[in-house]
Protein backbone atom coordinates (compact mmCIF):
# COMPACT_ATOMS: atom_id res chain seq x y z
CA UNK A 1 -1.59 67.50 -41.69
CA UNK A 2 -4.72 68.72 -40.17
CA UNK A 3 -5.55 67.86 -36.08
CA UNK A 4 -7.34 63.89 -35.78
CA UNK A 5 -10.39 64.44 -33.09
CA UNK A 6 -9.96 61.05 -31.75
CA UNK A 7 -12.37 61.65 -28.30
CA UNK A 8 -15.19 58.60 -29.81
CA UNK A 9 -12.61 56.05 -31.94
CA UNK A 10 -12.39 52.55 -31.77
CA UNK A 11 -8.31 51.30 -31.18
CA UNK A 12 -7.50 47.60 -32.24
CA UNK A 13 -4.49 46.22 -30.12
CA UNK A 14 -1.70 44.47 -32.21
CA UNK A 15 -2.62 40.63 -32.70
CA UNK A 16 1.32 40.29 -31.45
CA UNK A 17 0.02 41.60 -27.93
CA UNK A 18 -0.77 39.18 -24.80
CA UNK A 19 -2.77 39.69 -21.83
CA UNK A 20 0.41 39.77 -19.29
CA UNK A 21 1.18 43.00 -20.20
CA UNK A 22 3.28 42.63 -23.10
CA UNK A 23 4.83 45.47 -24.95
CA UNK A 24 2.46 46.54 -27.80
CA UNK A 25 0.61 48.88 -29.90
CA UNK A 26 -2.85 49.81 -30.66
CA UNK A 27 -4.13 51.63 -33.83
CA UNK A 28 -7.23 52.80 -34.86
CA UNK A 29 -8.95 51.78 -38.35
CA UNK A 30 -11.65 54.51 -38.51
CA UNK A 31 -10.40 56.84 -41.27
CA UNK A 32 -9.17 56.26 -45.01
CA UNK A 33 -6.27 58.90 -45.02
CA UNK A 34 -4.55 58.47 -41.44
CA UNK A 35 -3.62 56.13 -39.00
CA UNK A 36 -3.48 56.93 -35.62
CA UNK A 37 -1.35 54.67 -32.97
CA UNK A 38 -0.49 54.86 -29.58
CA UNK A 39 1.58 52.60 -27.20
CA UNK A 40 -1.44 50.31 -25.26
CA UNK A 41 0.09 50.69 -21.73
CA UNK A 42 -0.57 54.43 -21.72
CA UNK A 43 -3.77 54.77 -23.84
CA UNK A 44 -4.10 58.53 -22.54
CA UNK A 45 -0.48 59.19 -23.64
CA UNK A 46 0.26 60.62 -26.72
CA UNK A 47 -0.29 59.37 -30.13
CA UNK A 48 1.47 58.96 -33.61
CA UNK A 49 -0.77 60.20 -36.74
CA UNK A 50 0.54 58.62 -39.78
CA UNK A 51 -0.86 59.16 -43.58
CA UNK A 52 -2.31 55.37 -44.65
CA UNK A 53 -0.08 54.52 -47.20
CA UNK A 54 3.15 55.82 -44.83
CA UNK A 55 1.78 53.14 -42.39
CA UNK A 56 1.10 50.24 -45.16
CA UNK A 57 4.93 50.86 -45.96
CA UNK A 58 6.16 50.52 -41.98
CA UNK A 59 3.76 47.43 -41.63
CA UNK A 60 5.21 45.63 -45.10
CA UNK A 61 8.71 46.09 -44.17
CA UNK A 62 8.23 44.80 -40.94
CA UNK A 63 6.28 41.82 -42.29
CA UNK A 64 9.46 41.50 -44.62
CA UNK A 65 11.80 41.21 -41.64
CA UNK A 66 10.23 38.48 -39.43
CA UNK A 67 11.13 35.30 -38.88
């Protein structure tokens, strides 16, 4: 997989996340193939590239799963 330049994205924080702090993610929606996400609490930290439909999988299953 080639390098993401993510210095100008926009990152959308999980709907799951509160404003005390809470342990969440954030992921970025601006390209078809990938889908960049990084842990919210360290924003210059480093940051998980994963090919779109890899992604739609993880966030299915996960849907699957909950209460």
């Amino acid at each position: 997989m080639r390098p993401v330049d993510l210095t100008a994205v926009s990152w959308r924080r999980s709907s799951y996340s509160n404003q005390d702090g809470g342990e969440c993610v954030e992921v970025c929606d601006d390209f078809a193939a990938v889908v960049p996400v990084r842990d919210s609490k360290v924003p210059h930290g480093p940051v998980l590239v994963f090919r779109a439909g890899g992604w739609a999988s993880f966030v299915s299953a996960v849907g699957e799963r909950r209460p």
